[in-house]
N, C-alpha and C. Protein backbone atom coordinates (compact mmCIF):
# COMPACT_ATOMS: atom_id res chain seq x y z
N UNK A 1 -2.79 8.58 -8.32
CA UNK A 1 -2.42 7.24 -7.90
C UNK A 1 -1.29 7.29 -6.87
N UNK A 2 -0.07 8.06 -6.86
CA UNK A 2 0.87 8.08 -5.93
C UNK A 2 0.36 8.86 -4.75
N UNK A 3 -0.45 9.54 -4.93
CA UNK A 3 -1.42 9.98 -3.51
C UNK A 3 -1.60 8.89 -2.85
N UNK A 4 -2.40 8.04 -3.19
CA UNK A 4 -3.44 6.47 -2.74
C UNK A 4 -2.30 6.01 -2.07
N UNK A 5 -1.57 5.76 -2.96
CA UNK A 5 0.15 4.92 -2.57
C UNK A 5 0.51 5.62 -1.00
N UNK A 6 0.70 6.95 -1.45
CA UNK A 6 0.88 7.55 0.05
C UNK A 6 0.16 7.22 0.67
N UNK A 7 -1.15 7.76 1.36
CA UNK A 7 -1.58 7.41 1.80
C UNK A 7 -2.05 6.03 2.16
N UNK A 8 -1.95 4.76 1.56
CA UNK A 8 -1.97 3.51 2.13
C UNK A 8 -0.94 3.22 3.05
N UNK A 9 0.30 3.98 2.71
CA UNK A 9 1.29 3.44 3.43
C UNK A 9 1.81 4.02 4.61
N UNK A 10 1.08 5.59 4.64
CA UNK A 10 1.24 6.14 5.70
C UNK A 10 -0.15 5.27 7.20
N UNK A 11 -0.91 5.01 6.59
CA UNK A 11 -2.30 4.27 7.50
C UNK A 11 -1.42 3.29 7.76
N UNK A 12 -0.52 1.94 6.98
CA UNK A 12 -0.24 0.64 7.35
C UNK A 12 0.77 1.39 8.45
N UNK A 13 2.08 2.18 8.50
CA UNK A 13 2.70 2.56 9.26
C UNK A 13 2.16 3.13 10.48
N UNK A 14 1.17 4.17 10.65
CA UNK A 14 0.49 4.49 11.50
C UNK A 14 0.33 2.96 12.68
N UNK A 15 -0.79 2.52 11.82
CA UNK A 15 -1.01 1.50 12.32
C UNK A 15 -0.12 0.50 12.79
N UNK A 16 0.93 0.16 12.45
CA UNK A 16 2.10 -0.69 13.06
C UNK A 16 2.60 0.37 14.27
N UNK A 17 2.65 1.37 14.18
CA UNK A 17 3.44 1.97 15.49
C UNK A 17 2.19 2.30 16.73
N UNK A 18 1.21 2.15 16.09
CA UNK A 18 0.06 1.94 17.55
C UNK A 18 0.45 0.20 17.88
N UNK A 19 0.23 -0.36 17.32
CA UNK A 19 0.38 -1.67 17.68
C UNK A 19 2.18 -1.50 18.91
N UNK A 20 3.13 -1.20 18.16
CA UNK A 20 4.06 -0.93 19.09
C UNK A 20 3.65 -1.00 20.20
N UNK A 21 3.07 0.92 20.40
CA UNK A 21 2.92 1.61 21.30
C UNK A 21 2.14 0.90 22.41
N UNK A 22 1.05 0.19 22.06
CA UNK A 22 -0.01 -0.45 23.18
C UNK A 22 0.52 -1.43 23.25
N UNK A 23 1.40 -1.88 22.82
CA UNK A 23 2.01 -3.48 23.14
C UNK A 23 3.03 -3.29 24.30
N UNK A 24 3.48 -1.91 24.14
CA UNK A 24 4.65 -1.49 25.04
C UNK A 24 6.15 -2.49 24.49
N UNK A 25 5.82 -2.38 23.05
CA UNK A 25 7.17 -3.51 22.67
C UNK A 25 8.47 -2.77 22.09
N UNK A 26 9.80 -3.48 22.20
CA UNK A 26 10.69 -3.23 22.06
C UNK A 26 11.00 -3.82 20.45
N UNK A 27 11.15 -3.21 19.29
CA UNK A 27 11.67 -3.62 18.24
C UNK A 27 13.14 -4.29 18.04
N UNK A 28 13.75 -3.78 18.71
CA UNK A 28 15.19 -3.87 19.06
C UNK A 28 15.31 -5.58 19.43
N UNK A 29 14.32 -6.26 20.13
CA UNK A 29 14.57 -6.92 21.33
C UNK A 29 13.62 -8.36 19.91
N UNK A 30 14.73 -9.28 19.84
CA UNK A 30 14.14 -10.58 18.90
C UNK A 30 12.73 -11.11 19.38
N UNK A 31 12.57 -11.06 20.61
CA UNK A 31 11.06 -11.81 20.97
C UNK A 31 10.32 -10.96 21.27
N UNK A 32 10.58 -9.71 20.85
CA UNK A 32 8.84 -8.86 20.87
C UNK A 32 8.99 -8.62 19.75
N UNK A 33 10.20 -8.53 18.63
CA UNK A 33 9.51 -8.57 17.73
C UNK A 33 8.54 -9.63 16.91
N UNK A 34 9.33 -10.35 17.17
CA UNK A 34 8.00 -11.71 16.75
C UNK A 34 6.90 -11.89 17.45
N UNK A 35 6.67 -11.09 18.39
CA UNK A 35 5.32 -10.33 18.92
C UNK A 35 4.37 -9.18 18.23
N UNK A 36 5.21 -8.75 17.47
CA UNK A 36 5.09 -7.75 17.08
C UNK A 36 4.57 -8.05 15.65
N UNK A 37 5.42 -8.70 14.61
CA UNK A 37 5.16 -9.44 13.48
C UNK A 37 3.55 -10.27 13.57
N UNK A 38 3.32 -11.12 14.84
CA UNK A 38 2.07 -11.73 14.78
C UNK A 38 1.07 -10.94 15.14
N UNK A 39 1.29 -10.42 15.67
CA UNK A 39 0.19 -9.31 15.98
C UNK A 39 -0.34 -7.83 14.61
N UNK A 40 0.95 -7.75 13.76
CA UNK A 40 0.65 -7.04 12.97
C UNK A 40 0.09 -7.86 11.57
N UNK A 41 0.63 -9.32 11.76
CA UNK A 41 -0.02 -10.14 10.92
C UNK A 41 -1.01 -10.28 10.87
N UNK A 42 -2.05 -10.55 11.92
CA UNK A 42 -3.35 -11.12 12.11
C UNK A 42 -4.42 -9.90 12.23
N UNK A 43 -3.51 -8.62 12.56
CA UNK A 43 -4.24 -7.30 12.25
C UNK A 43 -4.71 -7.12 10.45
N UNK A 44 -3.50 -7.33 9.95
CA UNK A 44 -3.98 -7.32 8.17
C UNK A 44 -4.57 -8.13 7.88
N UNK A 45 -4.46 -9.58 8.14
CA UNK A 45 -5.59 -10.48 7.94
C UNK A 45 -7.07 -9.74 8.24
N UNK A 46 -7.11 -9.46 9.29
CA UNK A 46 -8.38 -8.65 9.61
C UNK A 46 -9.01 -7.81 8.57
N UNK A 47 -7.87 -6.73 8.40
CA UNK A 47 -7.93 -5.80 7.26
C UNK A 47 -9.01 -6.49 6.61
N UNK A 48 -8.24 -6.90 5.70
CA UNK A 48 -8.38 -7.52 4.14
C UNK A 48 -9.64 -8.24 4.24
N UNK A 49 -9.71 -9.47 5.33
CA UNK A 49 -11.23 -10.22 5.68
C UNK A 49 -12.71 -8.96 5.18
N UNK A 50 -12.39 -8.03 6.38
CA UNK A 50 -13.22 -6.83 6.11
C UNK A 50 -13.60 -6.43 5.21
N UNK A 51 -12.31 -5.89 4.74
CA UNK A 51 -12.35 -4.95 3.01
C UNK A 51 -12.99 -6.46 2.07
N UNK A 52 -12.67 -6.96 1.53
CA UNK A 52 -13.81 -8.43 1.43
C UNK A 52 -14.52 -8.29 1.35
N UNK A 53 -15.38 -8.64 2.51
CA UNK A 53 -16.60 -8.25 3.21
C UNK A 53 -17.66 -6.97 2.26
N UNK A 54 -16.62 -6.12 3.12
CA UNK A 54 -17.83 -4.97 2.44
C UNK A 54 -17.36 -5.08 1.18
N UNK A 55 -16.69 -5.18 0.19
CA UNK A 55 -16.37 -4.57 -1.08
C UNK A 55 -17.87 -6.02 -2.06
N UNK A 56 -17.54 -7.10 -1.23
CA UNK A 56 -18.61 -8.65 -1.60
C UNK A 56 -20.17 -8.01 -1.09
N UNK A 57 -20.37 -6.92 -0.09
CA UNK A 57 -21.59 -6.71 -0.20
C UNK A 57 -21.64 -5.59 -0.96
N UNK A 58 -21.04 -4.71 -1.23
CA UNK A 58 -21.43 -3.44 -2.57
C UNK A 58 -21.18 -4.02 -3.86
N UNK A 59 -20.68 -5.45 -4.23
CA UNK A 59 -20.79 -5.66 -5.83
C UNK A 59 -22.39 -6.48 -5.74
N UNK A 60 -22.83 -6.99 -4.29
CA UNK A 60 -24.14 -7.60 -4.56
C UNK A 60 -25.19 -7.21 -4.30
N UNK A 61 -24.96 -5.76 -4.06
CA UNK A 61 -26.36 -4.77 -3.51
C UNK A 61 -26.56 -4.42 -5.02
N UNK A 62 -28.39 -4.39 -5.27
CA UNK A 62 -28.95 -3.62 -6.54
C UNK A 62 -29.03 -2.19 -5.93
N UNK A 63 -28.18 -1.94 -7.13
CA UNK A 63 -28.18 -0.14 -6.95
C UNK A 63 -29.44 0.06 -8.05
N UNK A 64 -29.95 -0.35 -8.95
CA UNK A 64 -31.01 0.58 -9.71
C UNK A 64 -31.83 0.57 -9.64
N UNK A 65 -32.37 1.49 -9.24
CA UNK A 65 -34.01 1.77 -8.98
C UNK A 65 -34.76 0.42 -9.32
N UNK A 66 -36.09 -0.06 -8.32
CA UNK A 66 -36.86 -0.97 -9.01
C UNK A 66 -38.22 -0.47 -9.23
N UNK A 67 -38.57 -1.00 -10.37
CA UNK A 67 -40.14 -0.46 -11.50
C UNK A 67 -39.69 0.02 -12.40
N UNK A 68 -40.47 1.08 -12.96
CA UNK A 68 -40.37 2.35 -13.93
C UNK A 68 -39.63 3.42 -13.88
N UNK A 69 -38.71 4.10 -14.65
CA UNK A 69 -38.34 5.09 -14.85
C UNK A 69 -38.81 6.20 -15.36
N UNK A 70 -39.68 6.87 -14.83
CA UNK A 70 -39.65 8.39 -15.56
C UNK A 70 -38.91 9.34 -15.97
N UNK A 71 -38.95 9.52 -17.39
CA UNK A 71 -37.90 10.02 -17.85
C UNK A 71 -38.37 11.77 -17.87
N UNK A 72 -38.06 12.69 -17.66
CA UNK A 72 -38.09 14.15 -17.91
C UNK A 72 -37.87 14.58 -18.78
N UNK A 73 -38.18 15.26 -20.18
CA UNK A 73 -37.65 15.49 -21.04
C UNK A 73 -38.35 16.82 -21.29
């Protein structure tokens, strides 16, 4: 579990310092960061929409076989 932990938080960080980087923004500086904040906001919104998404189509896909089962014994 503290693996997962790591790793989630190393991806969200990753991901905030690309956003930086292609923004060419200054953290330091009050109005890119609130450039920075909306842009990393509406990126996790995204996230999450997604993860949603697929997680709402794998609880409604039939995984078990349809017909008969042959059993091997």
């Amino acid at each position: 579990m503290k693996l997962f932990i790591l790793v989630l938080l190393k991806f969200f960080l990753i991901s905030a310092l690309f956003i930086i980087s292609n923004g060419n923004l200054h953290i330091s500086d009050s109005g890119e960061r609130s450039i920075f904040l909306e842009n990393y906001s509406s990126w996790l919104t995204r996230v999450f929409d997604q993860g949603s998404q697929i997680a709402g189509y794998a609880i409604n896909t039939r995984w078990l076989p349809q017909g008969e089962i042959n059993l091997i014994s």
